[in-house]
PDB file of N, CA and C in Angstrom:
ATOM      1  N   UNK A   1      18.240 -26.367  84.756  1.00  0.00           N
ATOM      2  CA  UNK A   1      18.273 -25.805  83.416  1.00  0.00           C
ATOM      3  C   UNK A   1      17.229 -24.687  83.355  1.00  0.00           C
ATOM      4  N   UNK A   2      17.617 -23.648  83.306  1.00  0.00           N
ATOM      5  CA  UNK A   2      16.664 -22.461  82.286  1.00  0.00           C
ATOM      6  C   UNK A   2      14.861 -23.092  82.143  1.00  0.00           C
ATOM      7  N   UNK A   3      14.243 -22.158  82.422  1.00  0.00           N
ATOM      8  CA  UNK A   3      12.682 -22.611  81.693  1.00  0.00           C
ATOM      9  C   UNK A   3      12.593 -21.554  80.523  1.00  0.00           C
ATOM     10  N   UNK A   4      11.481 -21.768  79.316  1.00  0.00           N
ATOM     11  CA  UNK A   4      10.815 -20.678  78.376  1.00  0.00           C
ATOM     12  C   UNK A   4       9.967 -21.050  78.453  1.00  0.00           C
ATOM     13  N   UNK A   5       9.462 -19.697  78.298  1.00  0.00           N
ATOM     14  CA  UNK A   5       7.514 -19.661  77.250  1.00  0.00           C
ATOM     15  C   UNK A   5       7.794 -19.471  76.086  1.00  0.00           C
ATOM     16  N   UNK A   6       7.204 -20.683  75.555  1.00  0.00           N
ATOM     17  CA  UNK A   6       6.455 -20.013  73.726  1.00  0.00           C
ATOM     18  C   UNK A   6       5.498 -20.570  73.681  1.00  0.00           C
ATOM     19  N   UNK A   7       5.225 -19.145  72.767  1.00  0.00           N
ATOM     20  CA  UNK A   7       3.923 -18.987  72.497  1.00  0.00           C
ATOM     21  C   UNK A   7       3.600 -19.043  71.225  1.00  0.00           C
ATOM     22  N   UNK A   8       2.617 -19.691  70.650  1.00  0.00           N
ATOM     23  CA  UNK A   8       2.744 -19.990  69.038  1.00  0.00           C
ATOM     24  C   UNK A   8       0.471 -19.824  68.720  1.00  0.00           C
ATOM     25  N   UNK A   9       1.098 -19.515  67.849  1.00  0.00           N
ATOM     26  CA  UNK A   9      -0.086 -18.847  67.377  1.00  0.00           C
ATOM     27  C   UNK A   9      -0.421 -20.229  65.572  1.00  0.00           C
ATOM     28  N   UNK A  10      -1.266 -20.888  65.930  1.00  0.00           N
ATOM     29  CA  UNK A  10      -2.112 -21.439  64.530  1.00  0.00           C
ATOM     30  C   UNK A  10      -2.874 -21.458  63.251  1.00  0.00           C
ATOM     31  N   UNK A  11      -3.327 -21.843  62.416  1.00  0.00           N
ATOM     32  CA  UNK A  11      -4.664 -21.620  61.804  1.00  0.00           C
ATOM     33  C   UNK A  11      -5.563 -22.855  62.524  1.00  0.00           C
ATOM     34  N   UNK A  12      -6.648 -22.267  63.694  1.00  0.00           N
ATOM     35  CA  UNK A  12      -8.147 -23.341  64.176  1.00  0.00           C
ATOM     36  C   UNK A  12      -7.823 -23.970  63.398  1.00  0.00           C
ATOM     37  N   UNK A  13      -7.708 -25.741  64.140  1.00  0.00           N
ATOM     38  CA  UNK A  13      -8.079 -26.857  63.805  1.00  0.00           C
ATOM     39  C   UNK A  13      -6.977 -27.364  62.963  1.00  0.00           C
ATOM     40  N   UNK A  14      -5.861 -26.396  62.650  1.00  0.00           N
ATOM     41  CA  UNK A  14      -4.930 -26.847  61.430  1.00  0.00           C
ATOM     42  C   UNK A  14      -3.884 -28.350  62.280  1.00  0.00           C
ATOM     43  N   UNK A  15      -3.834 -28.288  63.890  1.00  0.00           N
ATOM     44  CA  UNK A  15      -2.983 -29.456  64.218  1.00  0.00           C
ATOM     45  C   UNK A  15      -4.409 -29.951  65.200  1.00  0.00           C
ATOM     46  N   UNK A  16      -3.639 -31.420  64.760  1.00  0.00           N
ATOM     47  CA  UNK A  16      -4.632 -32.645  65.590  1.00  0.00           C
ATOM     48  C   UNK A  16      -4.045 -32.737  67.214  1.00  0.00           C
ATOM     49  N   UNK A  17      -4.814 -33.490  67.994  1.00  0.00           N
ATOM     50  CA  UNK A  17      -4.487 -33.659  69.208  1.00  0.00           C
ATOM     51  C   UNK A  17      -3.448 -34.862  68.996  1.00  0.00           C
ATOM     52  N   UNK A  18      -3.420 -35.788  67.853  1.00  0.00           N
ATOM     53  CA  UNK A  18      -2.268 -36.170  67.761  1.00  0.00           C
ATOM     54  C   UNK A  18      -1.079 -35.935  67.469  1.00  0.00           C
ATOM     55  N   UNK A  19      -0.782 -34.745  66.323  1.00  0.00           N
ATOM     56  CA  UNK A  19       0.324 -33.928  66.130  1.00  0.00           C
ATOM     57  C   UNK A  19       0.318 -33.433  67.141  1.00  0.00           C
ATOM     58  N   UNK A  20      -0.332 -32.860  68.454  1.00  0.00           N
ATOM     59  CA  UNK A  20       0.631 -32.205  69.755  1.00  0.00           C
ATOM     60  C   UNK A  20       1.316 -33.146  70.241  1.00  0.00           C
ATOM     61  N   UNK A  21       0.654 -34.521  70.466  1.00  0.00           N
ATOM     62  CA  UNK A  21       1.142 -35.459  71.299  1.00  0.00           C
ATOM     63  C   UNK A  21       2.791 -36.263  71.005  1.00  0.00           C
ATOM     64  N   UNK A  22       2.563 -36.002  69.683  1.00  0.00           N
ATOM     65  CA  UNK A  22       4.056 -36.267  68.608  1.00  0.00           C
ATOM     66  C   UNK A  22       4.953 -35.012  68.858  1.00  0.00           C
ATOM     67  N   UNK A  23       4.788 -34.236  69.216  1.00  0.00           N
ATOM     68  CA  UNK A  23       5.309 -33.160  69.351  1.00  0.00           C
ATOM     69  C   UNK A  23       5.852 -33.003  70.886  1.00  0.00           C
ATOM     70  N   UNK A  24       4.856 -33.156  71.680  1.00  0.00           N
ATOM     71  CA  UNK A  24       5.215 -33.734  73.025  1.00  0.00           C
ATOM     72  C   UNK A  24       6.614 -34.244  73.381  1.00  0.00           C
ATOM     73  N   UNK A  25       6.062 -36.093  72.611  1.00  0.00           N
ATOM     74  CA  UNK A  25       7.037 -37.435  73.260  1.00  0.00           C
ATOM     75  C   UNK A  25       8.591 -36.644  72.097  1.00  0.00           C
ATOM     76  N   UNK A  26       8.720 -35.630  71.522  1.00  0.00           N
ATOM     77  CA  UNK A  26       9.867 -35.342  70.802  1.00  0.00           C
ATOM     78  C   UNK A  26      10.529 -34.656  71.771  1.00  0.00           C
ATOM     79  N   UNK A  27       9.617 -33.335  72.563  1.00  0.00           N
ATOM     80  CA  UNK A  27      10.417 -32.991  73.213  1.00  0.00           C
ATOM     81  C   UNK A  27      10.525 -33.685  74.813  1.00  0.00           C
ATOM     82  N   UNK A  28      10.140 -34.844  74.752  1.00  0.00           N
ATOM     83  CA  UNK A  28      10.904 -35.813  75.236  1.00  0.00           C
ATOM     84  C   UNK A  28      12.410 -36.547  75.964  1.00  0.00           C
ATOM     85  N   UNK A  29      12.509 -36.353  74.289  1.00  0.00           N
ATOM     86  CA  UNK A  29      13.324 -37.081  73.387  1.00  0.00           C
ATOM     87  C   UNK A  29      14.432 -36.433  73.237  1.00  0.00           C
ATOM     88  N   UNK A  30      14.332 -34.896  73.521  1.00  0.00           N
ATOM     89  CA  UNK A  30      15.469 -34.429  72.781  1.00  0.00           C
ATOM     90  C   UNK A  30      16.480 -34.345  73.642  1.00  0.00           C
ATOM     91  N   UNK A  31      17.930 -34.619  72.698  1.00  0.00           N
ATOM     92  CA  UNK A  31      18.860 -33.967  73.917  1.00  0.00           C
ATOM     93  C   UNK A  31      19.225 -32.332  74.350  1.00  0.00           C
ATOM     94  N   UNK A  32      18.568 -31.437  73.796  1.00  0.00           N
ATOM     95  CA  UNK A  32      18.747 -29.983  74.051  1.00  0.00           C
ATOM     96  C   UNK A  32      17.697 -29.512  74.626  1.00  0.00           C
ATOM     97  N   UNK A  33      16.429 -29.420  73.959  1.00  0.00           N
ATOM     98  CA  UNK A  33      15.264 -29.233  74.618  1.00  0.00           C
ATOM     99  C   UNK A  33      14.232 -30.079  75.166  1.00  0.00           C
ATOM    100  N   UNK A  34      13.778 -29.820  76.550  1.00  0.00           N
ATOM    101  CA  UNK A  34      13.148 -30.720  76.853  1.00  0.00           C
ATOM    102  C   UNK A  34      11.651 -30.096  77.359  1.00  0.00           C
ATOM    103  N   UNK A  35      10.658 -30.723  77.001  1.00  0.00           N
ATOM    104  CA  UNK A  35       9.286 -30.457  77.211  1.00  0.00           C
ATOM    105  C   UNK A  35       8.934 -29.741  78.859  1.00  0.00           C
ATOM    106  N   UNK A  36       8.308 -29.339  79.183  1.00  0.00           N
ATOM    107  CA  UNK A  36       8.221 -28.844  80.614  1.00  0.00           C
ATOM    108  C   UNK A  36       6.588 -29.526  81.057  1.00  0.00           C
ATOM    109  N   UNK A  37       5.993 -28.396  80.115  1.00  0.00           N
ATOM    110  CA  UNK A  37       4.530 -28.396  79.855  1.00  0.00           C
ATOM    111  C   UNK A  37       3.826 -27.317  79.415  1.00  0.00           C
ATOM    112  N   UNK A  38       2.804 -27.635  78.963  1.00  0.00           N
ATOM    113  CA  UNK A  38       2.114 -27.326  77.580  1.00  0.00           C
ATOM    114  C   UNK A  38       0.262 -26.989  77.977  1.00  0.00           C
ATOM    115  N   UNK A  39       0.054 -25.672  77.486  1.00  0.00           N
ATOM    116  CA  UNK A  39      -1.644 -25.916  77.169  1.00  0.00           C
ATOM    117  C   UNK A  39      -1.929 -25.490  75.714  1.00  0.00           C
ATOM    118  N   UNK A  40      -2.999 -25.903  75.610  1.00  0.00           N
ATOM    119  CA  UNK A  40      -3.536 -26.046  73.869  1.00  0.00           C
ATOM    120  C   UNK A  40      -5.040 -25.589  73.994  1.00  0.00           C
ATOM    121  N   UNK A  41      -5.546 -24.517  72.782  1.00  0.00           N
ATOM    122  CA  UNK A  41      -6.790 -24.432  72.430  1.00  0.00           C
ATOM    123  C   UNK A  41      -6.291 -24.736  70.833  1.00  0.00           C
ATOM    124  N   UNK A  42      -6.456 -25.851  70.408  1.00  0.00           N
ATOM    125  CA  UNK A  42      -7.023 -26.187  69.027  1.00  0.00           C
ATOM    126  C   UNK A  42      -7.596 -25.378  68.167  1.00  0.00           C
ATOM    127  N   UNK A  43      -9.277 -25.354  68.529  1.00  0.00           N
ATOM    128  CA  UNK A  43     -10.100 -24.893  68.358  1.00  0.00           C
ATOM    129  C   UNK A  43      -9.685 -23.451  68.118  1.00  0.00           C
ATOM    130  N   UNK A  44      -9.265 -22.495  68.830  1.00  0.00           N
ATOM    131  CA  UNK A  44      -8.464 -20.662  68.833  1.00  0.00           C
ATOM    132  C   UNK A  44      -7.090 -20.673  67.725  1.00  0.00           C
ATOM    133  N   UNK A  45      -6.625 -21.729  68.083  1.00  0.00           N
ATOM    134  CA  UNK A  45      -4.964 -22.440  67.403  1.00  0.00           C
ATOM    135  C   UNK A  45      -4.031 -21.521  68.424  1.00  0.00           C
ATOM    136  N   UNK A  46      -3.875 -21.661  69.346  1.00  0.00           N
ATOM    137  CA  UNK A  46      -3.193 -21.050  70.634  1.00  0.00           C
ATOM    138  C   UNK A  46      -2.666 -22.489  70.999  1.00  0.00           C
ATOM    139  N   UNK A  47      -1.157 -22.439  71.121  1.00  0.00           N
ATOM    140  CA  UNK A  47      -0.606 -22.956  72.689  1.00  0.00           C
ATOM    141  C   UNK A  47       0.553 -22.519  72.964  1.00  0.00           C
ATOM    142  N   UNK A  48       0.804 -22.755  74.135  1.00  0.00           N
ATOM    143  CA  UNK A  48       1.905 -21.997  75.151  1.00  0.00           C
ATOM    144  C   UNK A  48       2.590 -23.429  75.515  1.00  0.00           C
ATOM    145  N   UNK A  49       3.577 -23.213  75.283  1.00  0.00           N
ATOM    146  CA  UNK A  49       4.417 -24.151  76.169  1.00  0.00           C
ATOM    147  C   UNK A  49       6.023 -23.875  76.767  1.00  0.00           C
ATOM    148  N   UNK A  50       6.017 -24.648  77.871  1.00  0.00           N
ATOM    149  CA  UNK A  50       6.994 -23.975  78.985  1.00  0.00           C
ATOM    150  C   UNK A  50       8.130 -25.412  78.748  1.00  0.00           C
ATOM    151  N   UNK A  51       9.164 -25.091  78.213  1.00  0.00           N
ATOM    152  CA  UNK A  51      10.015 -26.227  78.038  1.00  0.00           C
ATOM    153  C   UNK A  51      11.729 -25.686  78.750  1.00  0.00           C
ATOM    154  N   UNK A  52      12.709 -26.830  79.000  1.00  0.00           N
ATOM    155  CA  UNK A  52      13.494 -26.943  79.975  1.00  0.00           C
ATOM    156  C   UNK A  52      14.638 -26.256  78.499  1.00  0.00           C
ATOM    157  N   UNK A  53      15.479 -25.409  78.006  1.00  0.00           N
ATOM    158  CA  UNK A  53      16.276 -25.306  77.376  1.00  0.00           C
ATOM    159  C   UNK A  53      17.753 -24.771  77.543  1.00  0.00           C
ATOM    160  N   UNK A  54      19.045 -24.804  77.443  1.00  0.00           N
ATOM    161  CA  UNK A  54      20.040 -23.618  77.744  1.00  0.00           C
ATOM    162  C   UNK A  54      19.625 -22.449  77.216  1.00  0.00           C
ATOM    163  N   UNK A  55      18.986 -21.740  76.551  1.00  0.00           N
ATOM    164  CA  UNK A  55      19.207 -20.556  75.726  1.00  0.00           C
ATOM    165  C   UNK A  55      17.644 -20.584  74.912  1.00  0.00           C
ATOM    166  N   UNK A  56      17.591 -18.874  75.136  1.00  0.00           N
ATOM    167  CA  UNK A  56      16.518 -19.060  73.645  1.00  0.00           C
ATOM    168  C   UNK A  56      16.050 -19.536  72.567  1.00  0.00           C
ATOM    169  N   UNK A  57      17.605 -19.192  71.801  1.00  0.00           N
ATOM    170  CA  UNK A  57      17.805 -19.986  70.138  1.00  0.00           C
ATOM    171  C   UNK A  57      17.616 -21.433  70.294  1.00  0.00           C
ATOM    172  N   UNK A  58      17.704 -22.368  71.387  1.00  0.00           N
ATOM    173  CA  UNK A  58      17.778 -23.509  71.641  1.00  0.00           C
ATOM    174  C   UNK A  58      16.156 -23.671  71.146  1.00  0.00           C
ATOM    175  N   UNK A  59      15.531 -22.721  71.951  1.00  0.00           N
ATOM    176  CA  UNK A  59      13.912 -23.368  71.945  1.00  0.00           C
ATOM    177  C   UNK A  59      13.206 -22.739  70.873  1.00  0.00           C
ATOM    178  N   UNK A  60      14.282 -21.794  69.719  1.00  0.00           N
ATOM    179  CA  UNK A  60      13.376 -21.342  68.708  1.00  0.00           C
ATOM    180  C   UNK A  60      13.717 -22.785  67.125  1.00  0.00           C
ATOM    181  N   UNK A  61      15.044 -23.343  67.542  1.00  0.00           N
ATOM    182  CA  UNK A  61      15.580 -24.147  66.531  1.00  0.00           C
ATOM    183  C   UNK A  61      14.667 -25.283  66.982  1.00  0.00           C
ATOM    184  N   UNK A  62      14.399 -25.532  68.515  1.00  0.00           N
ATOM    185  CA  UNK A  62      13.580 -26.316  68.330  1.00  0.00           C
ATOM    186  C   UNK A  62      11.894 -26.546  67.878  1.00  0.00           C
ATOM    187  N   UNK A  63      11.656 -25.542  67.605  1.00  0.00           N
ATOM    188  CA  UNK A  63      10.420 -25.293  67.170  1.00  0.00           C
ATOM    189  C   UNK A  63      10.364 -25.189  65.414  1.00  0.00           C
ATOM    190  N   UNK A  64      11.487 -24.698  64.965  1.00  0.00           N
ATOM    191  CA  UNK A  64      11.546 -24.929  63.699  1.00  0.00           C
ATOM    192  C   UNK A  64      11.414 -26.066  63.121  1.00  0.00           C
ATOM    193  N   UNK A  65      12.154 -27.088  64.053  1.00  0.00           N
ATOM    194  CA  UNK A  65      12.835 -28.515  63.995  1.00  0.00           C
ATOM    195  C   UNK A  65      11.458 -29.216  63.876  1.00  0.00           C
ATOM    196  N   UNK A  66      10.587 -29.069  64.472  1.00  0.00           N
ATOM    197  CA  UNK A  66       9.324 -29.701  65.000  1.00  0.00           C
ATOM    198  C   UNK A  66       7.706 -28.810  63.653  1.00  0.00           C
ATOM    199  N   UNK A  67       8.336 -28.075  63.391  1.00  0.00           N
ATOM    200  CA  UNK A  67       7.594 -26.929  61.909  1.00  0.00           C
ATOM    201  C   UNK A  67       6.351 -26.474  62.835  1.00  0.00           C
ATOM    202  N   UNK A  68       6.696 -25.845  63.888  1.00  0.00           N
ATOM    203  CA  UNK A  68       6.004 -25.697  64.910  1.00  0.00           C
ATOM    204  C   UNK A  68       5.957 -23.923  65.001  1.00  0.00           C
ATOM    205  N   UNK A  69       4.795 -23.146  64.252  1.00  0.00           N
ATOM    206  CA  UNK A  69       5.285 -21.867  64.137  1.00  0.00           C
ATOM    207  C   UNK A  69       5.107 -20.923  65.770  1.00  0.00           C
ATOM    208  N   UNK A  70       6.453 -19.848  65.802  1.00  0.00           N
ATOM    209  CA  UNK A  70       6.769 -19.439  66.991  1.00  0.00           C
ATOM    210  C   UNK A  70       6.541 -17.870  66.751  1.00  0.00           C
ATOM    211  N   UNK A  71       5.591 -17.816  67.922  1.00  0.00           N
ATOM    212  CA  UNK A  71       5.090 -15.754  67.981  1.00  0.00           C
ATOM    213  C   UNK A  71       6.428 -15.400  69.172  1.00  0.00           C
ATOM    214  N   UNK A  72       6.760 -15.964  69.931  1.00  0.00           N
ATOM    215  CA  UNK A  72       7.965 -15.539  70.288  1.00  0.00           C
ATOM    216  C   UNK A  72       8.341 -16.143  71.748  1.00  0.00           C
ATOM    217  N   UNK A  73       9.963 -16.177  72.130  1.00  0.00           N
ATOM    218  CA  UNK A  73      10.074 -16.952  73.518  1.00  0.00           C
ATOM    219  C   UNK A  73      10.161 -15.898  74.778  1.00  0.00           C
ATOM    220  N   UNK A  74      10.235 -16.311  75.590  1.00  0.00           N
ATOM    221  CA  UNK A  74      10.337 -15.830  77.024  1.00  0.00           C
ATOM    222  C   UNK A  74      11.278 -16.217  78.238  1.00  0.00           C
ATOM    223  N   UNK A  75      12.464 -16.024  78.481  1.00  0.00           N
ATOM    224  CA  UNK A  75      13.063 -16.815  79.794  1.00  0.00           C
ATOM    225  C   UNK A  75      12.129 -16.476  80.726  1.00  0.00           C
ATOM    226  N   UNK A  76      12.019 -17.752  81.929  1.00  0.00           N
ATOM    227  CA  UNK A  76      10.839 -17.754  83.023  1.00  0.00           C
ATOM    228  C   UNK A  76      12.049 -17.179  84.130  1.00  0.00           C
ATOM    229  N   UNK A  77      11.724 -16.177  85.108  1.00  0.00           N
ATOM    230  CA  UNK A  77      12.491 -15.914  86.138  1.00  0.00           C
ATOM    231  C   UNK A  77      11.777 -16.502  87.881  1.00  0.00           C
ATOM    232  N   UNK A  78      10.418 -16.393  87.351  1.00  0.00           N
ATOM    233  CA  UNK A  78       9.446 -16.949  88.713  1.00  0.00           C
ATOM    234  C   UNK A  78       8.564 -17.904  87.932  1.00  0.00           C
ATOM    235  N   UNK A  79       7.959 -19.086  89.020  1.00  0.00           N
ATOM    236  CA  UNK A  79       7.192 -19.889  88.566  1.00  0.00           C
ATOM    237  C   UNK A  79       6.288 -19.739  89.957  1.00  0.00           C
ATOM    238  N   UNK A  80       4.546 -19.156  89.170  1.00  0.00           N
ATOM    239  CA  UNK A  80       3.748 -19.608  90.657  1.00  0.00           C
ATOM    240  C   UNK A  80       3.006 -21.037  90.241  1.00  0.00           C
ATOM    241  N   UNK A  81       2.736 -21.783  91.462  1.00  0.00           N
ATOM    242  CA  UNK A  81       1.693 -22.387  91.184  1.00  0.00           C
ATOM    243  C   UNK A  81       0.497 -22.420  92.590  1.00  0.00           C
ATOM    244  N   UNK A  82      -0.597 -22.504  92.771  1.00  0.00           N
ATOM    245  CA  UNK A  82      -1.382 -22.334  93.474  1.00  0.00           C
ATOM    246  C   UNK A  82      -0.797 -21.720  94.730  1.00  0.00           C
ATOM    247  N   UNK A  83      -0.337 -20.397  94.617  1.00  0.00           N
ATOM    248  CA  UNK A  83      -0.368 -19.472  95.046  1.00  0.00           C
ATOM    249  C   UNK A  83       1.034 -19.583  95.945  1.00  0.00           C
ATOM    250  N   UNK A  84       2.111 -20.357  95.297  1.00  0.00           N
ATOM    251  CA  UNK A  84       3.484 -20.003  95.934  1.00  0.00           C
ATOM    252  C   UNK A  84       4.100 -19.722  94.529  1.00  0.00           C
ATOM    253  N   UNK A  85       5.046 -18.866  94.598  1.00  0.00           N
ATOM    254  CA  UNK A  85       6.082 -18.640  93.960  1.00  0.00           C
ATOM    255  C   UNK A  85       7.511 -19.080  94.305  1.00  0.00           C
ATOM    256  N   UNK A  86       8.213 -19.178  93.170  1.00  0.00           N
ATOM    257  CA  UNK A  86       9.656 -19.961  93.527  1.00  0.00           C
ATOM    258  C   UNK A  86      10.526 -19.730  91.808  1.00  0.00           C
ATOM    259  N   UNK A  87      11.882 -19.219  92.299  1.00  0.00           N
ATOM    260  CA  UNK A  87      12.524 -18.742  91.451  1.00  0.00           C
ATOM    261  C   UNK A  87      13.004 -19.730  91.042  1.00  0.00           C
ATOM    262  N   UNK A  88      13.534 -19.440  89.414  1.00  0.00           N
ATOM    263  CA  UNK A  88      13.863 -20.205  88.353  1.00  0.00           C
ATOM    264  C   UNK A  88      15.743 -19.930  88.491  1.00  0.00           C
ATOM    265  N   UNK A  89      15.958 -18.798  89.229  1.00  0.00           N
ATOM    266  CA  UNK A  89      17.391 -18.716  89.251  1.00  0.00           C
ATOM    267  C   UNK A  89      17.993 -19.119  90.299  1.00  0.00           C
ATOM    268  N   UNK A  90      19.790 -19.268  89.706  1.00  0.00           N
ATOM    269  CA  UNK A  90      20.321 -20.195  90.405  1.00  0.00           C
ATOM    270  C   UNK A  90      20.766 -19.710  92.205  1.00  0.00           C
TER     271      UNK A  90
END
């Protein structure tokens, strides 16, 4: 399945480390979008998260769904991690 970035922008301190975590086990849960992974500054109200979706609109309805405000998505085409890269396409 497809990866995205979104990126969502906060007001500091306005969500708890428990509202991410609820937010998390949802996208879980869901049958359209599914969580990938996630970083969080609280404190800035920044997080990024990289979730499994068909389509954009998939991961912007799901962010609505969740009242989760969205600065905007990204399809992933490469993923590095400690210093390999590996494509997201089929």
């Amino acid at each position: 399945m497809p990866k995205f970035l979104s990126i969502h922008t906060l007001p500091p301190g306005e969500f708890s480390q428990e509202r991410i975590e609820e937010i998390a086990r949802a996208g879980q849960r869901d049958p359209v979008v599914r969580g990938y992974r996630s970083f969080h500054s609280l404190a800035e109200g920044r997080i990024v998260w990289i979730l499994e979706a068909p389509d954009k609109e998939a991961v912007a309805s799901w962010c609505r769904k969740m009242n989760l405000p969205l600065d905007g998505v990204t399809e992933l085409e490469l993923e590095g991690h400690v210093g390999v890269i590996k494509s997201h396409q089929s």
